[in-house]
C-alpha atoms as a PDB file:
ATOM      1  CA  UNK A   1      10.136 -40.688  46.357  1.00  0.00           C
ATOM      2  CA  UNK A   2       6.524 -41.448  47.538  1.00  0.00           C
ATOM      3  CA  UNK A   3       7.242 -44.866  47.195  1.00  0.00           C
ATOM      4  CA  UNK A   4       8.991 -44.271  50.319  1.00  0.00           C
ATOM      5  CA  UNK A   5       6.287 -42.364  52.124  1.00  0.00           C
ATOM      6  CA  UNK A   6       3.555 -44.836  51.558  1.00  0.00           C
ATOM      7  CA  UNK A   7       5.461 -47.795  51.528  1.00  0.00           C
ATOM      8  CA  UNK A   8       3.653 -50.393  54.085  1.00  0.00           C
ATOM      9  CA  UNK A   9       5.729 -50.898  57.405  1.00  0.00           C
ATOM     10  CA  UNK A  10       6.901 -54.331  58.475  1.00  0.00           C
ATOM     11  CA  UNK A  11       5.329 -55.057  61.848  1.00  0.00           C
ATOM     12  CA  UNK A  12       5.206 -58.646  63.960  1.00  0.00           C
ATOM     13  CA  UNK A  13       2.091 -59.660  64.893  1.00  0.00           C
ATOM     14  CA  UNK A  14       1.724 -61.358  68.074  1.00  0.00           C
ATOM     15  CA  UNK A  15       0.125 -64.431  68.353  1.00  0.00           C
ATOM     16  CA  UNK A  16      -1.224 -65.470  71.789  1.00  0.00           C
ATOM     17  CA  UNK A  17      -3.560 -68.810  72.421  1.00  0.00           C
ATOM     18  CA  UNK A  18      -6.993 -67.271  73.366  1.00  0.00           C
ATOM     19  CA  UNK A  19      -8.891 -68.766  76.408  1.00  0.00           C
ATOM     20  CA  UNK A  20     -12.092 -69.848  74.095  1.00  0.00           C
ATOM     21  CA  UNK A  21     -14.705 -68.262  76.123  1.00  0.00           C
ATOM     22  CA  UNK A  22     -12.591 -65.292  75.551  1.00  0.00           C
ATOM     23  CA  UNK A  23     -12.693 -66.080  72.277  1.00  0.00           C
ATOM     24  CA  UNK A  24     -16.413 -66.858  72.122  1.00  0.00           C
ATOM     25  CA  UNK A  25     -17.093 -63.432  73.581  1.00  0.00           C
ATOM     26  CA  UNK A  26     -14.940 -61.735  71.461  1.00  0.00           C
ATOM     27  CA  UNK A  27     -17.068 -62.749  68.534  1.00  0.00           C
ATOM     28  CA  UNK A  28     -20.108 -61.895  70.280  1.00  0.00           C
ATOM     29  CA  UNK A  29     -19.069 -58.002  71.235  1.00  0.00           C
ATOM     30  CA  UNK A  30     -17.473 -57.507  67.199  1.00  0.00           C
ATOM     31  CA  UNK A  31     -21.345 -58.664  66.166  1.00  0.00           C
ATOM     32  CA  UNK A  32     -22.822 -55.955  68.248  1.00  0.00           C
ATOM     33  CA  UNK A  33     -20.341 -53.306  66.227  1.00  0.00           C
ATOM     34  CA  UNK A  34     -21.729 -51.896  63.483  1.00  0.00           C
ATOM     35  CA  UNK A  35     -20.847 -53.640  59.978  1.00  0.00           C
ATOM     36  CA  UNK A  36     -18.784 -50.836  58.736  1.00  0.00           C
ATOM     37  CA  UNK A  37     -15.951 -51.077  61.593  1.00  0.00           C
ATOM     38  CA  UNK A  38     -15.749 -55.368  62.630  1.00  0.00           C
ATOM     39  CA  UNK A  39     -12.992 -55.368  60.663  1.00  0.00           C
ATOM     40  CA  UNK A  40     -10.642 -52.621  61.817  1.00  0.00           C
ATOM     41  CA  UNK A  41     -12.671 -53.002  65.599  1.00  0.00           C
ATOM     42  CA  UNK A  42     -11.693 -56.806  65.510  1.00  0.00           C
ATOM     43  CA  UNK A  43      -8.092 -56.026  64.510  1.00  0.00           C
ATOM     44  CA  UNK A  44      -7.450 -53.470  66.949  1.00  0.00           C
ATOM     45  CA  UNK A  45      -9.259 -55.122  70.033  1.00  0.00           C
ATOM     46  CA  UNK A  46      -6.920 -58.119  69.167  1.00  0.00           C
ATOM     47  CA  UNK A  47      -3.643 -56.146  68.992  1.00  0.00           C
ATOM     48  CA  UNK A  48      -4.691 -54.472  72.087  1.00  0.00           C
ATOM     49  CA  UNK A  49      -5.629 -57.642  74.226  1.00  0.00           C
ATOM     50  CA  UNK A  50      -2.532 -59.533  73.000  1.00  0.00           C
ATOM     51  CA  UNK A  51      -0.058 -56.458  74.599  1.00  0.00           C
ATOM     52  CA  UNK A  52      -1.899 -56.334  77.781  1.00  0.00           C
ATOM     53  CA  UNK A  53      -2.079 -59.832  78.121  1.00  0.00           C
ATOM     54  CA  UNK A  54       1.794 -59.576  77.418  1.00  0.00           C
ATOM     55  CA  UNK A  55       1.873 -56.833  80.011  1.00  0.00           C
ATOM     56  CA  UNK A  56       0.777 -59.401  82.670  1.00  0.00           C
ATOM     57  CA  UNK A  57       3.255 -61.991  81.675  1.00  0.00           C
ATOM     58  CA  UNK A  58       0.357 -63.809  80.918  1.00  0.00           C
ATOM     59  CA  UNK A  59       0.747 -66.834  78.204  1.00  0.00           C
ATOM     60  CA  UNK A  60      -3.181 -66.809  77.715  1.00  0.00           C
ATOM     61  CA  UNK A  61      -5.562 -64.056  76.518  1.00  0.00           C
ATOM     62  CA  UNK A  62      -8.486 -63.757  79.330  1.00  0.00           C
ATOM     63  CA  UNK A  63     -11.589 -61.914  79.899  1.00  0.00           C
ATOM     64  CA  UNK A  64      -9.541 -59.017  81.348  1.00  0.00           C
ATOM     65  CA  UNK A  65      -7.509 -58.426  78.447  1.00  0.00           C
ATOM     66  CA  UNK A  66     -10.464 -58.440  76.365  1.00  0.00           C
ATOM     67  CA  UNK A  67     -12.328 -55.823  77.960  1.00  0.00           C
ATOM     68  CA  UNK A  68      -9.197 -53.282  78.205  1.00  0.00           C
ATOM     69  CA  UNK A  69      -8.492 -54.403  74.484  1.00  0.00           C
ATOM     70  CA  UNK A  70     -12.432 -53.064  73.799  1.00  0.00           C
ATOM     71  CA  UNK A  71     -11.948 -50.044  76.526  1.00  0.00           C
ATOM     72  CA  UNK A  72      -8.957 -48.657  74.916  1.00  0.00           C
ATOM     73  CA  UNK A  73     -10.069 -49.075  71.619  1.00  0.00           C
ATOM     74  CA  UNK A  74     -14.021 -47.926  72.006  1.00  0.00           C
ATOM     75  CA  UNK A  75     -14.454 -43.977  71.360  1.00  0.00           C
ATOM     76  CA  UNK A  76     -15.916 -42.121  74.244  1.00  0.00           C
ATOM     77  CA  UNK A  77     -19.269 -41.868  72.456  1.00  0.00           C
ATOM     78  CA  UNK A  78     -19.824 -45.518  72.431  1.00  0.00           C
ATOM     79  CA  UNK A  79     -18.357 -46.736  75.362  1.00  0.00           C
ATOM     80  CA  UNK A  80     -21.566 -46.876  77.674  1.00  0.00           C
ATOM     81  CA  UNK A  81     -22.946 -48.769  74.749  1.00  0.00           C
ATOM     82  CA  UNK A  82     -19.714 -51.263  74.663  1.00  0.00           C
ATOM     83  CA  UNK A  83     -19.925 -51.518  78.574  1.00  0.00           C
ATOM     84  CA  UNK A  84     -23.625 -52.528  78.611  1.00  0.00           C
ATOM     85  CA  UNK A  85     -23.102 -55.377  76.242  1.00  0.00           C
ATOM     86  CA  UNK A  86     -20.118 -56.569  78.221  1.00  0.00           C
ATOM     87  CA  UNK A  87     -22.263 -56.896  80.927  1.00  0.00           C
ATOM     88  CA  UNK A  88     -25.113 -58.632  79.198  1.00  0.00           C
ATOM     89  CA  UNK A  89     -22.468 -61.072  78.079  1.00  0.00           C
ATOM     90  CA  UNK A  90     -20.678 -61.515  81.278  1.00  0.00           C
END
């Protein structure tokens, strides 16, 4: 029986080409995230930029998607913080 309620769900993960300085800045906001939450953070901010790139009808994850990817996944807290090392990466 709780087999059943913790059983893993099947999802399909998207896979989208990245524009590479895209790419490049993705790595560069994940280092600025704490240790503890690259990971998930990475994950997440991937996911995230992949649907709104899909949103678009874009074929090709940009810039754009990658900041509403970080902005939709970013607590309030630590947005300013996010927003500041967008810019410093711009």
């Amino acid at each position: 029986m709780f087999s059943k309620l913790f059983r893993k769900k099947k999802t399909t993960k998207i896979v989208l080409p990245w524009n590479s300085d895209s790419q490049n800045k993705l790595d560069i906001m994940i280092g600025k995230t704490p240790q503890l939450f690259r990971k998930s953070a990475r994950k997440l901010v991937v996911e995230t930029a992949q649907i709104k790139c899909l949103d678009r009808m874009g074929k090709i994850v940009n810039n754009d998607d990658l900041i509403q990817g970080f902005l939709h996944n970013t607590p309030d807290l630590f947005k300013a913080p996010m927003i500041k090392n967008a810019l410093k990466i711009r």
